[in-house]
C-alpha atoms as a PDB file:
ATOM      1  CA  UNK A   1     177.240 109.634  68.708  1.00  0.00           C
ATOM      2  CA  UNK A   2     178.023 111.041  65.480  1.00  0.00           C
ATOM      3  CA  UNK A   3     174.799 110.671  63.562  1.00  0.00           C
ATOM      4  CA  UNK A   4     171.515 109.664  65.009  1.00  0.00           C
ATOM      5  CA  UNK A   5     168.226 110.404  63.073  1.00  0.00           C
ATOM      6  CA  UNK A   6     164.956 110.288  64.928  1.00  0.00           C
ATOM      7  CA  UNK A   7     161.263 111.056  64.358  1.00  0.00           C
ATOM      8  CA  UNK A   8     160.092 108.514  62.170  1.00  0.00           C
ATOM      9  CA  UNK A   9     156.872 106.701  61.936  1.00  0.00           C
ATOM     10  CA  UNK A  10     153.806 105.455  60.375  1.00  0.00           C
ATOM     11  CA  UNK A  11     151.402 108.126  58.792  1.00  0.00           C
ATOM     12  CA  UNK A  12     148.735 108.949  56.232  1.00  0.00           C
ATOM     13  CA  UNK A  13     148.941 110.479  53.015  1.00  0.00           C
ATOM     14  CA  UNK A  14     148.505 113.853  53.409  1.00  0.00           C
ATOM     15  CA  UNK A  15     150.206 113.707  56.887  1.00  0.00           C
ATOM     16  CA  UNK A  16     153.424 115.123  57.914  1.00  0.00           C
ATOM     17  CA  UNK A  17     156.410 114.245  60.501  1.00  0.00           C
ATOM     18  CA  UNK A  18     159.455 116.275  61.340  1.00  0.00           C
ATOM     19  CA  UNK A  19     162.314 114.469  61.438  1.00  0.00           C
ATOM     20  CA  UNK A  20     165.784 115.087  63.703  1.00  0.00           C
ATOM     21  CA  UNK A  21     169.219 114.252  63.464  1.00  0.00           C
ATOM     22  CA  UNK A  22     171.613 114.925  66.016  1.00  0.00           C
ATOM     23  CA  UNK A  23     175.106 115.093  65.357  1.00  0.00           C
ATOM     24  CA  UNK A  24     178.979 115.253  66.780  1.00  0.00           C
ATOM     25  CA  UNK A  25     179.628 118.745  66.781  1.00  0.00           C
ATOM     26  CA  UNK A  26     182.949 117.774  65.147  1.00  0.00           C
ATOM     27  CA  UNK A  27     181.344 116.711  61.713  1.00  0.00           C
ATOM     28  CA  UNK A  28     177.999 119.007  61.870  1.00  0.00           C
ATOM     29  CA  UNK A  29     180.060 122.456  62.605  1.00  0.00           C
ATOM     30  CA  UNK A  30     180.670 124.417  59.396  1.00  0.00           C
ATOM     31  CA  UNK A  31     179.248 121.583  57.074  1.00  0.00           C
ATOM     32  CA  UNK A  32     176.837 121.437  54.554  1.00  0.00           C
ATOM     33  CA  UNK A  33     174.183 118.806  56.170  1.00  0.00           C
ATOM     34  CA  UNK A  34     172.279 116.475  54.084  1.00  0.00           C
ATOM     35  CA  UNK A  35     169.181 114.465  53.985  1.00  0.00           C
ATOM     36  CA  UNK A  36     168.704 110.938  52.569  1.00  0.00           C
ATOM     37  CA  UNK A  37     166.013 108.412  51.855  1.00  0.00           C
ATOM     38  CA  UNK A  38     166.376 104.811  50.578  1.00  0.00           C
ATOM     39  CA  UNK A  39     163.476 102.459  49.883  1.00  0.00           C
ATOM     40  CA  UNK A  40     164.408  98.737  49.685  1.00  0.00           C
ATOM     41  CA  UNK A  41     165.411  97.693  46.087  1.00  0.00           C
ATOM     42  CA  UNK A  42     165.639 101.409  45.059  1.00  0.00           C
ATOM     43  CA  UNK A  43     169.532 103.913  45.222  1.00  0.00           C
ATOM     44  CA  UNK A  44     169.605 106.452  48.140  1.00  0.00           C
ATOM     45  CA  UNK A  45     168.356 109.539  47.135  1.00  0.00           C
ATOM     46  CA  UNK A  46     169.598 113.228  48.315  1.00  0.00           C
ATOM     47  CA  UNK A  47     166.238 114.543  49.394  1.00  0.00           C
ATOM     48  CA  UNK A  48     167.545 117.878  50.738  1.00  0.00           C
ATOM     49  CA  UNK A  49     170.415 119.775  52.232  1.00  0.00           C
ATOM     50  CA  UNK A  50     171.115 122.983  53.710  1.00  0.00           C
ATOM     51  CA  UNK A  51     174.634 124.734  54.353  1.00  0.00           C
ATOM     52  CA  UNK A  52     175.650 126.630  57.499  1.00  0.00           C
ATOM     53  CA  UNK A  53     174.567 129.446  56.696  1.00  0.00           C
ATOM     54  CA  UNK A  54     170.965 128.060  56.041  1.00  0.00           C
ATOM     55  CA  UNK A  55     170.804 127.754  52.221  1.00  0.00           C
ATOM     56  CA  UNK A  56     168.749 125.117  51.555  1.00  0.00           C
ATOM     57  CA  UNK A  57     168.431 122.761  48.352  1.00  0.00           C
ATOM     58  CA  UNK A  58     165.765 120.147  47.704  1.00  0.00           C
ATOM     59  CA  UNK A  59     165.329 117.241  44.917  1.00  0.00           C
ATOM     60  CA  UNK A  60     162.418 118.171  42.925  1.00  0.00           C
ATOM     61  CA  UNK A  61     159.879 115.771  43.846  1.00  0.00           C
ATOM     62  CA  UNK A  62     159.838 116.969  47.309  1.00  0.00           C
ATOM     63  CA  UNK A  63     160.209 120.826  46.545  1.00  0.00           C
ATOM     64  CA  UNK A  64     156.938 122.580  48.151  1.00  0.00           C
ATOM     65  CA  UNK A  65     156.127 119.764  50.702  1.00  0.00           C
ATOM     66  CA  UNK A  66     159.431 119.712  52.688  1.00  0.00           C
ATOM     67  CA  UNK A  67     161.651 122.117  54.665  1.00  0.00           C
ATOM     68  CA  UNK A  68     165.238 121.507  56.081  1.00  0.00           C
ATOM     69  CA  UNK A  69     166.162 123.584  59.012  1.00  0.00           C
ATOM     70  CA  UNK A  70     169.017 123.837  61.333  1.00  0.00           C
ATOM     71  CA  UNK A  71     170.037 124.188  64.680  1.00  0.00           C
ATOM     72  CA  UNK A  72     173.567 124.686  65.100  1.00  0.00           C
ATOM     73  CA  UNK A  73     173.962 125.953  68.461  1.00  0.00           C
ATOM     74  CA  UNK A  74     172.213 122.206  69.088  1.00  0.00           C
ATOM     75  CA  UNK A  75     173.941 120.515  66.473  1.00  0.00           C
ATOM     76  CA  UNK A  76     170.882 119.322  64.964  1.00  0.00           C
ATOM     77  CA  UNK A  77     169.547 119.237  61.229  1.00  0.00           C
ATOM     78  CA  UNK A  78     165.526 118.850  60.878  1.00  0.00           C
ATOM     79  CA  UNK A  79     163.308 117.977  58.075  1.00  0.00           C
ATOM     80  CA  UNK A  80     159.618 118.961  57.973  1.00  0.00           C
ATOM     81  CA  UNK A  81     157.389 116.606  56.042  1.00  0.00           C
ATOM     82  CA  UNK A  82     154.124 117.711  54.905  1.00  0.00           C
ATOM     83  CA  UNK A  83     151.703 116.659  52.145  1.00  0.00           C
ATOM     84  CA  UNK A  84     153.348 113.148  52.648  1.00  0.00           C
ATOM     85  CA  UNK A  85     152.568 110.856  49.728  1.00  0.00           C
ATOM     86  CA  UNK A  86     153.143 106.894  49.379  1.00  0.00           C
ATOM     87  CA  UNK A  87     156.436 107.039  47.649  1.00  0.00           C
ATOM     88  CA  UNK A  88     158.166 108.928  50.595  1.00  0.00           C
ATOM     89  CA  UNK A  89     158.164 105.858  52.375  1.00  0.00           C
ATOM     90  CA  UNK A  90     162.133 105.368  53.239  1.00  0.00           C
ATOM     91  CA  UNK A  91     164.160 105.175  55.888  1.00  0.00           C
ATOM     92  CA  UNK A  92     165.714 108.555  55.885  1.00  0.00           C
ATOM     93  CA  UNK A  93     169.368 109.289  57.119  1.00  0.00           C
ATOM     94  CA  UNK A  94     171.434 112.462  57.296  1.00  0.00           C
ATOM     95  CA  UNK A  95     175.003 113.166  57.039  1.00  0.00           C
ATOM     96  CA  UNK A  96     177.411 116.051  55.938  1.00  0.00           C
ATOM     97  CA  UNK A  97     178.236 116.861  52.480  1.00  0.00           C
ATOM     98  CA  UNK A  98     180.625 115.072  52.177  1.00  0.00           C
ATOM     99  CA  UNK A  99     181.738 112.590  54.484  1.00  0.00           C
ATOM    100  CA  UNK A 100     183.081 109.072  54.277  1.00  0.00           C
ATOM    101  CA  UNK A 101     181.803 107.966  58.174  1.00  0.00           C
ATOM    102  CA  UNK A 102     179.343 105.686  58.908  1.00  0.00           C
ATOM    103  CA  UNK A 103     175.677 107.167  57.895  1.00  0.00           C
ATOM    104  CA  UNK A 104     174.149 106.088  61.416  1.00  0.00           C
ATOM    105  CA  UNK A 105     171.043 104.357  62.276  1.00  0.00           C
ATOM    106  CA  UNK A 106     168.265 106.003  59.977  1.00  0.00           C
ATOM    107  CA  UNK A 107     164.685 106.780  60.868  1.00  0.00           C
ATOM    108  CA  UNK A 108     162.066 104.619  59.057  1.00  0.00           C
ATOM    109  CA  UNK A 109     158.980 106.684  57.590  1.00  0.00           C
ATOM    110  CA  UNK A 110     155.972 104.503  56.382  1.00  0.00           C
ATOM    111  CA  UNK A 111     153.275 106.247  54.479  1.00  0.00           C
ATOM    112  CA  UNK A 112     150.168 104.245  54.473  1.00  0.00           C
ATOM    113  CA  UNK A 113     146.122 104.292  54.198  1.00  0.00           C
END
């Protein structure tokens, strides 16, 4: 498969969730690996990425409350999710930086009382 994002769910606010993607070690080797989000209605956001060598970036509103982290002998990007508020509901996808593939089946996150 060449992207598959997993670890999704339903949680509180305040909760967290770590999300995985596994990926085709064609596309993940040597890449710069991103994470997405898109809410119905809304544009896909970059959320976070993080290049091979483990230098991470993050869109401000989720600086402090999420970590990226890779695996690459796995082939595998993660995102840790704490302090999880209402509007990080999404379904979250990840893909290399750049890459004109399909983005794969995404993971839906629901953050709800």
């Amino acid at each position: 498969v060449q992207l598959q994002a997993s670890g999704g769910g339903l949680v509180q606010p305040g909760g967290f969730l770590r999300l995985s993607c596994a990926a085709s070690g064609s596309i993940f080797r040597g890449a710069v690996m991103g994470w997405y989000r898109q809410d119905p209605g809304k544009q896909r956001e970059l959320v976070a990425s993080i290049s091979s060598g483990g230098m991470a970036v993050y869109e401000n509103s989720v600086k402090g409350r999420f970590t990226i982290s890779r695996d690459n002998a796995k082939n595998t990007v993660y995102l840790q999710m704490n302090s999880l508020k209402h509007e990080d509901t999404a379904v979250y996808y990840c893909k290399p930086i750049p890459y004109y593939g399909s983005w794969g089946q995404g993971t839906q996150v629901t953050v709800s009382s």
